[in-house]
C-alpha atoms as a PDB file:
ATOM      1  CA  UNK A   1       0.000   0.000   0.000  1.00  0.00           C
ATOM      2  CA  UNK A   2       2.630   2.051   0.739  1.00  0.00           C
ATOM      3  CA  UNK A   3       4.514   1.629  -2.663  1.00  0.00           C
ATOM      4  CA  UNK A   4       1.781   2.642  -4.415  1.00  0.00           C
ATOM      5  CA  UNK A   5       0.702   5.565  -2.667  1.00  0.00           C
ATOM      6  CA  UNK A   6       4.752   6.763  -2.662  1.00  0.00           C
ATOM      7  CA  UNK A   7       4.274   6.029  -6.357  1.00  0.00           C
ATOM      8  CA  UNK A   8       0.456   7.833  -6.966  1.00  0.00           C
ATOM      9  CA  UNK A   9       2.448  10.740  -5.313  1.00  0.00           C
ATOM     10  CA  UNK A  10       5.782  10.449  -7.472  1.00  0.00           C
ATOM     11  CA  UNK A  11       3.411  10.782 -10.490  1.00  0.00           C
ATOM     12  CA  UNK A  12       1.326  13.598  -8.809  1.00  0.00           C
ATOM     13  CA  UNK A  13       4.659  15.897  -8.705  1.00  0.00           C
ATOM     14  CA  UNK A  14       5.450  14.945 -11.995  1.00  0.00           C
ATOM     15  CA  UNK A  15       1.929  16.645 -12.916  1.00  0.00           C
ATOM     16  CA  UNK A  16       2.346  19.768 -10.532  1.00  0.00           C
ATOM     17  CA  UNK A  17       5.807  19.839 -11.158  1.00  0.00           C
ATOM     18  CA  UNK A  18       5.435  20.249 -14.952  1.00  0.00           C
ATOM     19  CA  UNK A  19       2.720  22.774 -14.419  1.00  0.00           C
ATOM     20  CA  UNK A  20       4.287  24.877 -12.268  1.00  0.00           C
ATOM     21  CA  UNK A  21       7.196  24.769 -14.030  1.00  0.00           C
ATOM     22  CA  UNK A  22       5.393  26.285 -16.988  1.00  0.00           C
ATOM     23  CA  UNK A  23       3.613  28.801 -14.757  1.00  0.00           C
ATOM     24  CA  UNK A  24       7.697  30.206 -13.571  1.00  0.00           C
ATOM     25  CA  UNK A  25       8.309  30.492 -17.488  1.00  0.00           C
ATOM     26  CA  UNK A  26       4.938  31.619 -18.244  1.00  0.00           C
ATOM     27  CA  UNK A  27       5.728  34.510 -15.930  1.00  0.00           C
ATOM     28  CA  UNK A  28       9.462  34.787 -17.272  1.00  0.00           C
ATOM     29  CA  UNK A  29       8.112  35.238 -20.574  1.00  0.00           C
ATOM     30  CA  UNK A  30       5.493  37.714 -20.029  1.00  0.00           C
ATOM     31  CA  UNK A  31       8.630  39.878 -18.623  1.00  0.00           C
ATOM     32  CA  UNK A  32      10.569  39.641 -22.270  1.00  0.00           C
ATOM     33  CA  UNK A  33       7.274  40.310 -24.465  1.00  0.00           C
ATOM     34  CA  UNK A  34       8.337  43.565 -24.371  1.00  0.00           C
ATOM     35  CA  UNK A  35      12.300  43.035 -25.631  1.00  0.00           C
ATOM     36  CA  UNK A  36      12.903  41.016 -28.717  1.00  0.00           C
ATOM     37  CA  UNK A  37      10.522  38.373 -29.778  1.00  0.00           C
ATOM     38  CA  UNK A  38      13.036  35.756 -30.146  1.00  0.00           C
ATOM     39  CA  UNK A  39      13.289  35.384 -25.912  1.00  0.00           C
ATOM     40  CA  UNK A  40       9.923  35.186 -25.359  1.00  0.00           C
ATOM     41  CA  UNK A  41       9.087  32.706 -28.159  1.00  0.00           C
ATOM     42  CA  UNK A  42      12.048  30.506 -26.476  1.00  0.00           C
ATOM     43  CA  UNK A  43      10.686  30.822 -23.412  1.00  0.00           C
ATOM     44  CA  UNK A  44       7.222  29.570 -24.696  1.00  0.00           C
ATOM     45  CA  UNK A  45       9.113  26.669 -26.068  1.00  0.00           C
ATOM     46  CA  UNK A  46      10.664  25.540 -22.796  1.00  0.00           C
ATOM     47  CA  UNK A  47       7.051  25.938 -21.368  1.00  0.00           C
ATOM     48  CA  UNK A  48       5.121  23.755 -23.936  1.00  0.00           C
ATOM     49  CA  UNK A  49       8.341  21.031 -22.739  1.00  0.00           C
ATOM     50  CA  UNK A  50       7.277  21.617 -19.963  1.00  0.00           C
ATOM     51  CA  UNK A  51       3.129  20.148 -20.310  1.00  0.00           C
ATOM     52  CA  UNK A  52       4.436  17.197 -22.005  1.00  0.00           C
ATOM     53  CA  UNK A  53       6.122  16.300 -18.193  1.00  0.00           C
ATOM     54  CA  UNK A  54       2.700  17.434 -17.010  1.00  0.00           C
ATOM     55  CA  UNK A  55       0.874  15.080 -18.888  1.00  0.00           C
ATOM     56  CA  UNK A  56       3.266  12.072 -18.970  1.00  0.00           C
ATOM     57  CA  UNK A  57       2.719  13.003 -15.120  1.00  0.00           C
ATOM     58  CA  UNK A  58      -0.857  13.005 -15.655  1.00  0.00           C
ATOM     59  CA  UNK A  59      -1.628   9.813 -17.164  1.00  0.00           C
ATOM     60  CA  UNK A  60       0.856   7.844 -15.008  1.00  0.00           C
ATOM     61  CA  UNK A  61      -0.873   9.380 -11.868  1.00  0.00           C
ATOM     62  CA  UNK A  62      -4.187   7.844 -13.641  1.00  0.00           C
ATOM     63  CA  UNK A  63      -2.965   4.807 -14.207  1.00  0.00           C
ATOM     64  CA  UNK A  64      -1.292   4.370 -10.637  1.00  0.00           C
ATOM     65  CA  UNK A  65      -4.133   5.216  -8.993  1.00  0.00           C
ATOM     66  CA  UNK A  66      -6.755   2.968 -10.607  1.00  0.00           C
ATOM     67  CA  UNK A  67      -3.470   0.968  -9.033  1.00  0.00           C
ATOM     68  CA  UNK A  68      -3.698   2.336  -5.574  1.00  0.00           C
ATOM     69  CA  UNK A  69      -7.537   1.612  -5.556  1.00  0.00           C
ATOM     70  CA  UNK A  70      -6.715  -2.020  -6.797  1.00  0.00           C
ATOM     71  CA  UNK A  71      -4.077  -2.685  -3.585  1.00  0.00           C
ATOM     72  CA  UNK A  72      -6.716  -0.845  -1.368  1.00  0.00           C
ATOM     73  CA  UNK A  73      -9.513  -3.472  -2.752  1.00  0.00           C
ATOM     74  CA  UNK A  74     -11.627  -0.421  -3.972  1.00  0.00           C
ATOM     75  CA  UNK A  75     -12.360   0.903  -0.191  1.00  0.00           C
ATOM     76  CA  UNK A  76     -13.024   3.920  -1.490  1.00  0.00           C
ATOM     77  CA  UNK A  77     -14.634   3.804  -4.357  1.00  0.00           C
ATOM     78  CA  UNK A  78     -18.388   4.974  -3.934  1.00  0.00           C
ATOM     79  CA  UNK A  79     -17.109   8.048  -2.142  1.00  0.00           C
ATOM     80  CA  UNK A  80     -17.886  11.565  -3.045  1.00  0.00           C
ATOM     81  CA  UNK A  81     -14.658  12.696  -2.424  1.00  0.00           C
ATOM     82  CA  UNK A  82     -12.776  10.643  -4.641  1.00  0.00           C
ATOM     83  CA  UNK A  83     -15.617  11.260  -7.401  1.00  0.00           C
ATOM     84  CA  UNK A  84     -15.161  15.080  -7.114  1.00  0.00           C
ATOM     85  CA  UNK A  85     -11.274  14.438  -6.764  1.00  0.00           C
ATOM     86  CA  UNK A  86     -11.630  12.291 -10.638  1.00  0.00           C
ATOM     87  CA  UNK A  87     -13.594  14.948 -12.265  1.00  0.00           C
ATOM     88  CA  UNK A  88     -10.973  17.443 -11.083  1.00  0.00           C
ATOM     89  CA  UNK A  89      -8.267  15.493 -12.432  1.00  0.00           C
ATOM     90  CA  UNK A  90     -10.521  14.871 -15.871  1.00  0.00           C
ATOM     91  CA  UNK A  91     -11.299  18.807 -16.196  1.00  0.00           C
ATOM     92  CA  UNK A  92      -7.240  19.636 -15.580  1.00  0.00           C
ATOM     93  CA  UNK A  93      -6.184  17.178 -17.976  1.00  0.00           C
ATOM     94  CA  UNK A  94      -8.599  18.332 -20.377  1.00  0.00           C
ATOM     95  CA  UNK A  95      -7.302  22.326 -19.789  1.00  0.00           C
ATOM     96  CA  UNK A  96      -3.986  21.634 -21.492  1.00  0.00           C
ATOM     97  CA  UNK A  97      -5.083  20.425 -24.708  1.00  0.00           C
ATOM     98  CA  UNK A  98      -7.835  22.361 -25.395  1.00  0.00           C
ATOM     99  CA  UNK A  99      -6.971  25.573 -24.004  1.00  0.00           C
ATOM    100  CA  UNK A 100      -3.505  26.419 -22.881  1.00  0.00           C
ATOM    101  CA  UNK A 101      -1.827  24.452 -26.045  1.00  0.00           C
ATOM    102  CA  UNK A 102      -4.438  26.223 -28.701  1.00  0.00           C
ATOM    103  CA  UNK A 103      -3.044  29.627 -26.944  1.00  0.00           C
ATOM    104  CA  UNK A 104       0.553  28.746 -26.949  1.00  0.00           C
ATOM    105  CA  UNK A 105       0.515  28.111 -30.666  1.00  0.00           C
ATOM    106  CA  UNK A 106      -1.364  30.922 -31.483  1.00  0.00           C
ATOM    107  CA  UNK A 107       1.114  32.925 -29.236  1.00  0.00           C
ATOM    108  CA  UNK A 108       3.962  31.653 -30.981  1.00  0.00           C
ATOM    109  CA  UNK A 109       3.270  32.366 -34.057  1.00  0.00           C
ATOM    110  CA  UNK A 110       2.591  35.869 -32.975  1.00  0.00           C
ATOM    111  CA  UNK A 111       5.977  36.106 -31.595  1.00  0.00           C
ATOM    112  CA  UNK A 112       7.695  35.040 -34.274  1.00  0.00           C
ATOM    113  CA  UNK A 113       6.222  36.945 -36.915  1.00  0.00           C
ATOM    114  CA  UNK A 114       6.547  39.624 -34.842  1.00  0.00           C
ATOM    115  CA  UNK A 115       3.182  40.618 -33.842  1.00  0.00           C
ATOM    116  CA  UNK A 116       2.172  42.875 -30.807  1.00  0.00           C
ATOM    117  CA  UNK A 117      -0.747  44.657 -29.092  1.00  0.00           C
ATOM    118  CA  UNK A 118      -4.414  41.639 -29.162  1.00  0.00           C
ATOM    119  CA  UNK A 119      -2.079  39.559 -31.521  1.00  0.00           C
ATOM    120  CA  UNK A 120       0.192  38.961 -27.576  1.00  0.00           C
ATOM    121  CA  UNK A 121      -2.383  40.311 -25.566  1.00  0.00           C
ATOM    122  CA  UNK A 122      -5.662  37.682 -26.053  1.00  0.00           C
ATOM    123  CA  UNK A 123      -3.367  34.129 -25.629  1.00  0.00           C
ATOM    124  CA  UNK A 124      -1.280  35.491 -23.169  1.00  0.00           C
ATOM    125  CA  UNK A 125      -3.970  36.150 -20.800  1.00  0.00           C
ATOM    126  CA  UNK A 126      -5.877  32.441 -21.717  1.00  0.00           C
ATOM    127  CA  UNK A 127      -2.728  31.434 -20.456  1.00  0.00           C
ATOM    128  CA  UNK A 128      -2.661  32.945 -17.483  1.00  0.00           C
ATOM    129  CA  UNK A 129      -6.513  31.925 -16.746  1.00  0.00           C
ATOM    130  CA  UNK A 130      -5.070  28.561 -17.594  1.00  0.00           C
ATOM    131  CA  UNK A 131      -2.479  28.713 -15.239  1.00  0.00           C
ATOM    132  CA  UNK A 132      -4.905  30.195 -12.653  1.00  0.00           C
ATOM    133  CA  UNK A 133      -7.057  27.440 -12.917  1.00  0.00           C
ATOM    134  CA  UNK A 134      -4.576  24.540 -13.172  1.00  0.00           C
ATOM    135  CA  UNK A 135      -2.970  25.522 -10.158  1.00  0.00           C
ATOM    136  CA  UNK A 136      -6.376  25.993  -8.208  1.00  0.00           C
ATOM    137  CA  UNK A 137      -7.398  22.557  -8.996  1.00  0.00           C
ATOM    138  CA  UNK A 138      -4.181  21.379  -8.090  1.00  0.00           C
ATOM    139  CA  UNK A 139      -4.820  22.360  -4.614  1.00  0.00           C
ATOM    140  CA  UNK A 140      -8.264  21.205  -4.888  1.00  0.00           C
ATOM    141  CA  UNK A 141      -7.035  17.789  -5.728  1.00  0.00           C
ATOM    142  CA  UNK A 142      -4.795  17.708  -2.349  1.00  0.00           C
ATOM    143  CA  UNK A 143      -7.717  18.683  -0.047  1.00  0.00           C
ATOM    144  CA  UNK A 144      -9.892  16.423  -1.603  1.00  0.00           C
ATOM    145  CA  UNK A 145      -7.432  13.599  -1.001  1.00  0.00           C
ATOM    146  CA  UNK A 146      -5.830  14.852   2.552  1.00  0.00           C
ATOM    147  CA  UNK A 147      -9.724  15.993   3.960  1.00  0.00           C
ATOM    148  CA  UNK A 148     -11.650  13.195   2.107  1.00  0.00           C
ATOM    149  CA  UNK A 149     -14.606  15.857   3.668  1.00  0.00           C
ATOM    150  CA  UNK A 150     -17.362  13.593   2.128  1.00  0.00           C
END
């Protein structure tokens, strides 16, 4: 039991680790939008590295916790907790693809061909409301689990 929780955990800071991680850049990026294009755009780069880790995190902490229920003979499954903590995890997994890497892209190319003003402007902030809510559910995700509240 205790292997596979140390390993549900492992996989959990692979998850928050890539996300935050891209948060810090996100952040060191927004700070070089203003100076040549060619920083920020590597920056942006590094960060999209950095939710592949997130999601390589994300669908091993899946797959070791359908593992950790297994070992605990599915004691908790049935609980709300745990059903509020999986839709969490769903709706987060779900963020990246469909709205931080869409914004990335689009933020990219506005880098590189030099663009400025709503061209930076409109991704840059969905990222940041991406980042926003990623990290909120992240913390959601460790009460949920720590507090098991119902």
């Amino acid at each position: 039991m205790r292997l596979a929780l140390a390993i549900h955990l492992l996989c959990f800071a692979f998850l928050a680790g890539g996300s935050i991680g891209a948060k810090v850049l996100h952040g060191a990026m927004r700070s070089k939008i203003a100076g040549p294009p060619g920083q920020a755009a590597v920056l942006l780069s590094a960060m999209l590295r950095f939710s592949i880790v997130a999601q390589i995190g994300g669908g091993l902490m899946l797959v070791s916790g359908i593992g950790l229920l297994a070992v605990e003979h599915w004691a908790y499954w049935g609980q709300g907790w745990l059903y509020a903590k999986l839709l969490l995890f769903i709706l987060l997994m779900a963020n990246g693809p469909l709205v931080a890497r869409p914004a990335a892209i689009q933020l990219l190319g506005a880098l590189e061909s030099g663009g400025s003003g709503a061209a930076v402007a409109a991704p840059l902030k969905r990222l940041e409301i991406f980042h926003t809510v990623q990290l909120t559910g992240f913390v959601g995700i460790v009460l949920l689990a720590v507090l098991k509240p119902f």
